[in-house]
N, C-alpha and C. Protein backbone atom coordinates (compact mmCIF):
# COMPACT_ATOMS: atom_id res chain seq x y z
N UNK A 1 80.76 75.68 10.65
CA UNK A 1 79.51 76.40 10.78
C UNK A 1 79.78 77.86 10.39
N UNK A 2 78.57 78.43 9.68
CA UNK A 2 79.48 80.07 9.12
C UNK A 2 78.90 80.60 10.19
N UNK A 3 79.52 81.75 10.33
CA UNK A 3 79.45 82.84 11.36
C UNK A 3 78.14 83.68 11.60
N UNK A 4 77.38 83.62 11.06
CA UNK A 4 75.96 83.69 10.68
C UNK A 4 74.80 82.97 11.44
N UNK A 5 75.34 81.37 11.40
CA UNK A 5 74.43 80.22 11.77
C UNK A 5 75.42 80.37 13.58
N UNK A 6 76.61 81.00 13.82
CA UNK A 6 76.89 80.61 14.96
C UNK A 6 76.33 81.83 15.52
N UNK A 7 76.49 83.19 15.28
CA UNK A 7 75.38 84.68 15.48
C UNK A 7 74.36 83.85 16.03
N UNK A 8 73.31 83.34 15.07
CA UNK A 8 71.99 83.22 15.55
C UNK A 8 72.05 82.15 17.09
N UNK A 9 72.76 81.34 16.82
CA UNK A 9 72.83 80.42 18.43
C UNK A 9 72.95 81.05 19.03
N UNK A 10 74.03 81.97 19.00
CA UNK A 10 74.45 82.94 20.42
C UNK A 10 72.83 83.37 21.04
N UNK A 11 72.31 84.09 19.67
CA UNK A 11 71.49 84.93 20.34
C UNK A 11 70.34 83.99 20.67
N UNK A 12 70.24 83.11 20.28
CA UNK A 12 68.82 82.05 20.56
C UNK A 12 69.28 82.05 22.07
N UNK A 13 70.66 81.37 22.47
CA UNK A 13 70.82 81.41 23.67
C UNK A 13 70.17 82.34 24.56
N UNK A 14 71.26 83.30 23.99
CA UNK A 14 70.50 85.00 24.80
C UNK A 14 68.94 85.52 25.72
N UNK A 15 68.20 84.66 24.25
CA UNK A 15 67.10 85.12 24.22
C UNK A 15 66.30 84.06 25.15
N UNK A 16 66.49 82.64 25.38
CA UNK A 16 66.25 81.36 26.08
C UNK A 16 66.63 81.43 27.07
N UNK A 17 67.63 82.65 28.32
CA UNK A 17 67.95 82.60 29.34
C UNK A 17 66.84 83.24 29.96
N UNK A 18 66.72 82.41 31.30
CA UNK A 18 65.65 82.72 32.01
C UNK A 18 65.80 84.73 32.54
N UNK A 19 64.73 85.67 32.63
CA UNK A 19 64.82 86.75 33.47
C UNK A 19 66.43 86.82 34.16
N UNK A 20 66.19 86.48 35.41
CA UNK A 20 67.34 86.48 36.22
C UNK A 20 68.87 86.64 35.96
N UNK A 21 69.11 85.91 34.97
CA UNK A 21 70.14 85.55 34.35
C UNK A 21 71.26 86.35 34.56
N UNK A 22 72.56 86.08 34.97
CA UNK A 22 74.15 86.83 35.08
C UNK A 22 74.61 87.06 33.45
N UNK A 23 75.40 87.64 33.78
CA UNK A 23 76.62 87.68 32.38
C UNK A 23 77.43 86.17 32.75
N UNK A 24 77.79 85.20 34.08
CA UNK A 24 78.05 83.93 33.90
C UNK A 24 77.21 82.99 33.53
N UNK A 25 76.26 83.43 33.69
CA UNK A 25 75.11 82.01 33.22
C UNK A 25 74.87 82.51 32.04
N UNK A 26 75.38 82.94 31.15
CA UNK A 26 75.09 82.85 29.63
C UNK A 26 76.60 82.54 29.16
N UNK A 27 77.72 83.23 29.77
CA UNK A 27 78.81 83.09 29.45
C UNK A 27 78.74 81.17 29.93
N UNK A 28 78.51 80.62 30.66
CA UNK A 28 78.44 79.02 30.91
C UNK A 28 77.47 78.72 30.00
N UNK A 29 76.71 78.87 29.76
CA UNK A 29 75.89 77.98 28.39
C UNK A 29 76.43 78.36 27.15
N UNK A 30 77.08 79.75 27.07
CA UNK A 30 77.96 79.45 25.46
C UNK A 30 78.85 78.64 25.68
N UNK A 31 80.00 78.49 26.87
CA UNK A 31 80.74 77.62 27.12
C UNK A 31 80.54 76.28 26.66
N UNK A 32 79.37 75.59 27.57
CA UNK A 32 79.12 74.19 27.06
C UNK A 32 78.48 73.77 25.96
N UNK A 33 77.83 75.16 25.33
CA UNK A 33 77.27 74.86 23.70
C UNK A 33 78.17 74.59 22.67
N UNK A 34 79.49 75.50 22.73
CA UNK A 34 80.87 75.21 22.31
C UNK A 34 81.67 74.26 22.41
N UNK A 35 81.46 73.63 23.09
CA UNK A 35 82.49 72.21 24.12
C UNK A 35 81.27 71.13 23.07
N UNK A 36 80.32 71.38 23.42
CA UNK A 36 79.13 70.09 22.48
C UNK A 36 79.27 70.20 20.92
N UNK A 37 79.35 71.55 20.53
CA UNK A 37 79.64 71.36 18.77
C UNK A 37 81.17 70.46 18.61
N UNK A 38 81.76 71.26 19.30
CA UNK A 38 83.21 70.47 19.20
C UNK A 38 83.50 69.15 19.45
N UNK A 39 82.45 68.42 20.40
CA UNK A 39 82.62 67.10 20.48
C UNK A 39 81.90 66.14 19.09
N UNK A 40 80.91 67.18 18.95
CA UNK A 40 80.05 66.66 17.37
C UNK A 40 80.63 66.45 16.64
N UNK A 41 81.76 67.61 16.06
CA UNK A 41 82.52 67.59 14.95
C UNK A 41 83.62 67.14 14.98
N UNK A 42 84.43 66.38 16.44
CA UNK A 42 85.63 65.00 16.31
C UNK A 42 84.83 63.98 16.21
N UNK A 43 83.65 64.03 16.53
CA UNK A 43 82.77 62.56 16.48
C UNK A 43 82.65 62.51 15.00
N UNK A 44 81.78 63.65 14.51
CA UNK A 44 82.08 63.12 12.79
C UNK A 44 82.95 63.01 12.21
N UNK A 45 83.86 63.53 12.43
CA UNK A 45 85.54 63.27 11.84
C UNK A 45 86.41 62.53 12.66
N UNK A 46 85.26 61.45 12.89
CA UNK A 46 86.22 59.82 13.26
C UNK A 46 87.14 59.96 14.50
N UNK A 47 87.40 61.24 15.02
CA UNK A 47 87.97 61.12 16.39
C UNK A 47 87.74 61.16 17.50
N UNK A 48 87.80 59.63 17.83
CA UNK A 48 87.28 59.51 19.54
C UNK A 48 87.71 58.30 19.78
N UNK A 49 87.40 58.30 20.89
CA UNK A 49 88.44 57.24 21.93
C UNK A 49 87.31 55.74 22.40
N UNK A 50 87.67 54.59 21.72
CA UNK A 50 87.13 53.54 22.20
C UNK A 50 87.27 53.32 23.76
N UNK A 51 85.45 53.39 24.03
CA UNK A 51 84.88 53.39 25.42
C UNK A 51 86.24 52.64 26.62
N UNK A 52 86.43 51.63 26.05
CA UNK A 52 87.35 51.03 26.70
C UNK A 52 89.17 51.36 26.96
N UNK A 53 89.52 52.24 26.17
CA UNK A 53 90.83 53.31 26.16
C UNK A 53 89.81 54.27 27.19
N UNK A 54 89.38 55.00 27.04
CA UNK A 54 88.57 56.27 27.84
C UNK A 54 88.55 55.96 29.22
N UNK A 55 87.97 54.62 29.84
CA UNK A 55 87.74 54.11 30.96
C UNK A 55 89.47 53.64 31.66
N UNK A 56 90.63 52.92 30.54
CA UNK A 56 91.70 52.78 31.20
C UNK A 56 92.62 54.33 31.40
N UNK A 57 92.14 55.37 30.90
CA UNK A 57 92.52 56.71 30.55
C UNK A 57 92.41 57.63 32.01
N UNK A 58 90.69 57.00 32.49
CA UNK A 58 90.30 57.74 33.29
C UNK A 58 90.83 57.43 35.19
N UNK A 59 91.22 56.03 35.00
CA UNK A 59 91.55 54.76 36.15
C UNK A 59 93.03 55.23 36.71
N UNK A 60 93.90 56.02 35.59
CA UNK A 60 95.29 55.94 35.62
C UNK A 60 95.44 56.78 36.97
């Protein structure tokens, strides 16, 4: 993603936080907005863990 298209998320974020809002509750939604692209982009590049490895992964 260029640095441009990730700028504007930030600030969409920014701008989508309710009034109230901390410097952690924006710092936690860039967090998990980051953690979700990143799971997008091993998912499109074929890396991930059949449901059934994941579940004996999680049991250990």
């Amino acid at each position: 993603m260029s640095t441009d298209m990730v700028k504007q998320k930030i600030l969409q974020v920014v701008n989508d936080l309710p009034e109230g809002a901390t410097f952690e509750d924006a710092i936690e939604r860039l967090c998990f907005l980051a953690k979700v692209e990143e799971g997008l982009r091993q998912s499109d590049a074929g890396e991930t863990v059949p449901h059934a490895e994941a579940v004996r992964q999680l049991l250990k």
